[in-house]
Protein backbone atom coordinates (compact mmCIF):
# COMPACT_ATOMS: atom_id res chain seq x y z
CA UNK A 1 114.67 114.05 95.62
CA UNK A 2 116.06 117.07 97.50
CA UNK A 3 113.57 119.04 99.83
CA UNK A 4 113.52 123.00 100.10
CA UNK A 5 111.32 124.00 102.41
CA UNK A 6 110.76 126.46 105.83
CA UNK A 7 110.18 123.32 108.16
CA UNK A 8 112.68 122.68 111.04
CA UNK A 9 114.10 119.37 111.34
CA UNK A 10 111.87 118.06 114.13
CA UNK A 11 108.88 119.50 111.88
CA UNK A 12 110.04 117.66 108.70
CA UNK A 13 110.86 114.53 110.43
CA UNK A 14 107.56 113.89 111.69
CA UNK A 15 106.12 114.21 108.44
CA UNK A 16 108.42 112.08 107.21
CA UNK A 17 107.54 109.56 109.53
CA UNK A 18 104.12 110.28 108.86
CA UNK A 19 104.06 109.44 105.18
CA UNK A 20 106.55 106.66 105.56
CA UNK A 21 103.83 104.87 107.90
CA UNK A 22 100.77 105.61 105.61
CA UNK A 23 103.15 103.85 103.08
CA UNK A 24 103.70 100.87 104.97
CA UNK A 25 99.94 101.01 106.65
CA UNK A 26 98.41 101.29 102.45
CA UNK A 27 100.53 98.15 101.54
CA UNK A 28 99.36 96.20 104.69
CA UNK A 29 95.51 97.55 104.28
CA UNK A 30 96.38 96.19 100.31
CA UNK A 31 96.90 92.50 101.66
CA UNK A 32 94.67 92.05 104.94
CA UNK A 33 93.00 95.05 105.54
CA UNK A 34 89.41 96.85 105.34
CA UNK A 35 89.29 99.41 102.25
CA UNK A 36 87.98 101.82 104.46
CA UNK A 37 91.16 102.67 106.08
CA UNK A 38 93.08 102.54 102.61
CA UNK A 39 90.45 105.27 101.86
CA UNK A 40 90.84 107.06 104.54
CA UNK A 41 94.30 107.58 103.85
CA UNK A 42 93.64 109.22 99.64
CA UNK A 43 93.19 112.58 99.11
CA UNK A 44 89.63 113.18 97.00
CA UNK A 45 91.67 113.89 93.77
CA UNK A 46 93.69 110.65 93.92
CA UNK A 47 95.14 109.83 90.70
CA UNK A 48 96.52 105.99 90.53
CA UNK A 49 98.29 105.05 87.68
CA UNK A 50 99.34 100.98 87.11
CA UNK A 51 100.21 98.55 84.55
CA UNK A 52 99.08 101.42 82.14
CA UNK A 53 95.76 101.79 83.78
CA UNK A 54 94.77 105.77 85.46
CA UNK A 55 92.41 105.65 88.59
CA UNK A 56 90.88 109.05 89.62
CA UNK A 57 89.10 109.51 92.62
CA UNK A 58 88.60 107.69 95.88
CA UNK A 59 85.83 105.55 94.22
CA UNK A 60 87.68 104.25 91.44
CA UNK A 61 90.69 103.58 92.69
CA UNK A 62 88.50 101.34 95.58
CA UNK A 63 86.73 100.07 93.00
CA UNK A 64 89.81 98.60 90.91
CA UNK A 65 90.91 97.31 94.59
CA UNK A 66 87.65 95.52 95.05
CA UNK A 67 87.89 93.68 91.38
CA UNK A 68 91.49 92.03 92.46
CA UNK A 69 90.38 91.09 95.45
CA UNK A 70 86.68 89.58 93.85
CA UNK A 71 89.63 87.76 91.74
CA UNK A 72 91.45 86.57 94.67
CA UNK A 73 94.90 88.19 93.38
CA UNK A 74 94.86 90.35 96.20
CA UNK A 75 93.24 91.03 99.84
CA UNK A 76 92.40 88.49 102.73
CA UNK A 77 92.76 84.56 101.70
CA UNK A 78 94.28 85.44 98.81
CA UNK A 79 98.07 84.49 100.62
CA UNK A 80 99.57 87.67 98.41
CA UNK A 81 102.25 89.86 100.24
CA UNK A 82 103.33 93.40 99.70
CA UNK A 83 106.55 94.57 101.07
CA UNK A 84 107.84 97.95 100.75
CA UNK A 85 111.43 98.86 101.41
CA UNK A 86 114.03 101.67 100.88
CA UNK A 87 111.06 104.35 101.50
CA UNK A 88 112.04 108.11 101.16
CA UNK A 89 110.08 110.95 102.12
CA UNK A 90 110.78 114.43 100.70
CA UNK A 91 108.73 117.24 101.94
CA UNK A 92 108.79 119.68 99.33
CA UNK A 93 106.70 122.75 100.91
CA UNK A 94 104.51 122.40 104.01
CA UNK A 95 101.73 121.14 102.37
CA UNK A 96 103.33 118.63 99.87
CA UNK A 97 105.76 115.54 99.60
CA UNK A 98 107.16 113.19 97.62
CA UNK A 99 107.95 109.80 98.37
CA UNK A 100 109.51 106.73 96.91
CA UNK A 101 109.49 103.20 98.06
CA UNK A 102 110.66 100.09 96.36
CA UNK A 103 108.08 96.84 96.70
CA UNK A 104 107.87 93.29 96.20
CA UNK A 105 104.63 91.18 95.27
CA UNK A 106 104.47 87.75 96.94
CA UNK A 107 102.21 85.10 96.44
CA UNK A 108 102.37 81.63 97.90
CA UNK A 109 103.19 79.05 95.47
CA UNK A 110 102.30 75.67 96.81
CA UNK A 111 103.12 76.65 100.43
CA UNK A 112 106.19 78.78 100.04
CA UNK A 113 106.52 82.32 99.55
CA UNK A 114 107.25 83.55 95.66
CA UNK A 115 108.24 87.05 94.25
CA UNK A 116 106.13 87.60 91.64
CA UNK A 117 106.40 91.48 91.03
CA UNK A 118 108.57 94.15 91.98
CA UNK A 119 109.07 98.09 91.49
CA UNK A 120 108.73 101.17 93.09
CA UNK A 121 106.22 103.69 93.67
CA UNK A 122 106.26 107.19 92.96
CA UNK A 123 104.22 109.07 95.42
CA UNK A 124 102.85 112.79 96.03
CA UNK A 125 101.28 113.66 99.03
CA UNK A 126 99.35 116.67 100.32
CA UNK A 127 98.52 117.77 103.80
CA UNK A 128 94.80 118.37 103.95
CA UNK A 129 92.49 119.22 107.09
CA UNK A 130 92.80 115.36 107.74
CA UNK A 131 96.29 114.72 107.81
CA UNK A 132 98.68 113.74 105.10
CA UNK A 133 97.14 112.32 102.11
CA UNK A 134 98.11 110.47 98.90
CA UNK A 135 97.25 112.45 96.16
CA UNK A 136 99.12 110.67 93.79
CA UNK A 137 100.81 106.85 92.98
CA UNK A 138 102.27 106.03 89.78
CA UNK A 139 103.76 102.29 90.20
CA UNK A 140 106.96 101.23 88.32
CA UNK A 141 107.37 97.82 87.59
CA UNK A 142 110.73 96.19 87.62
């Protein structure tokens, strides 16, 4: 990813750091976390694409949240991890990034920690009155 834009460094940086913390703030939310604040963070034309499934909207990507977690794959009690890694941030105008951050799935197999997944996501985000928002997730696996 290479950036072209009109922000200064200082400018660029902090949205860099911006993003890079929603990132790691969306996979804790994921594991341990209310849904409100993962919501908080999507922009209202989200568009989450998985394990060749497409989400669009705020509602239905909650709503596909809120099935793993009634299925105890994911969320609090569930003892599942996310961990994201090697996270980079490339604002592309003022008003939109990408991002890319590699992640790893554990779950505890009788008392010790297993990878079970792993991949990357392919983010776009979009500055909106709010802040920086993900606007879009497509998640590689493997």
């Amino acid at each position: 990813m290479t950036s072209n834009n009109n922000l200064d460094d200082l400018a660029r940086s902090g949205v860099e750091l911006e993003i890079h913390n929603s990132i790691v703030w969306l996979a804790a939310v994921t594991d341990d976390g209310d849904l409100a604040d993962y919501e908080a963070l999507l922009a209202t034309e989200v568009v989450f694409e998985s394990a060749g499934m497409s989400a669009y909207g705020p509602q239905a990507v909650l709503a596909g949240m809120h099935d793993r977690r009634a299925a105890g794959t994911t969320g609090p009690g569930s003892n599942t991890r996310h961990v994201v890694s090697n996270i980079e941030v490339v604002v592309a105008a003022a008003g939109d990034a990408e991002a890319r951050a590699e992640w790893q799935f554990f779950a505890d197999a009788d008392g010790a920690e297993t990878s079970v997944l792993s991949g990357t996501y392919h983010d776009r985000w979009i500055r909106t009155l709010d802040g920086w928002r993900l606007a879009e997730r497509r998640v590689a696996v493997g």
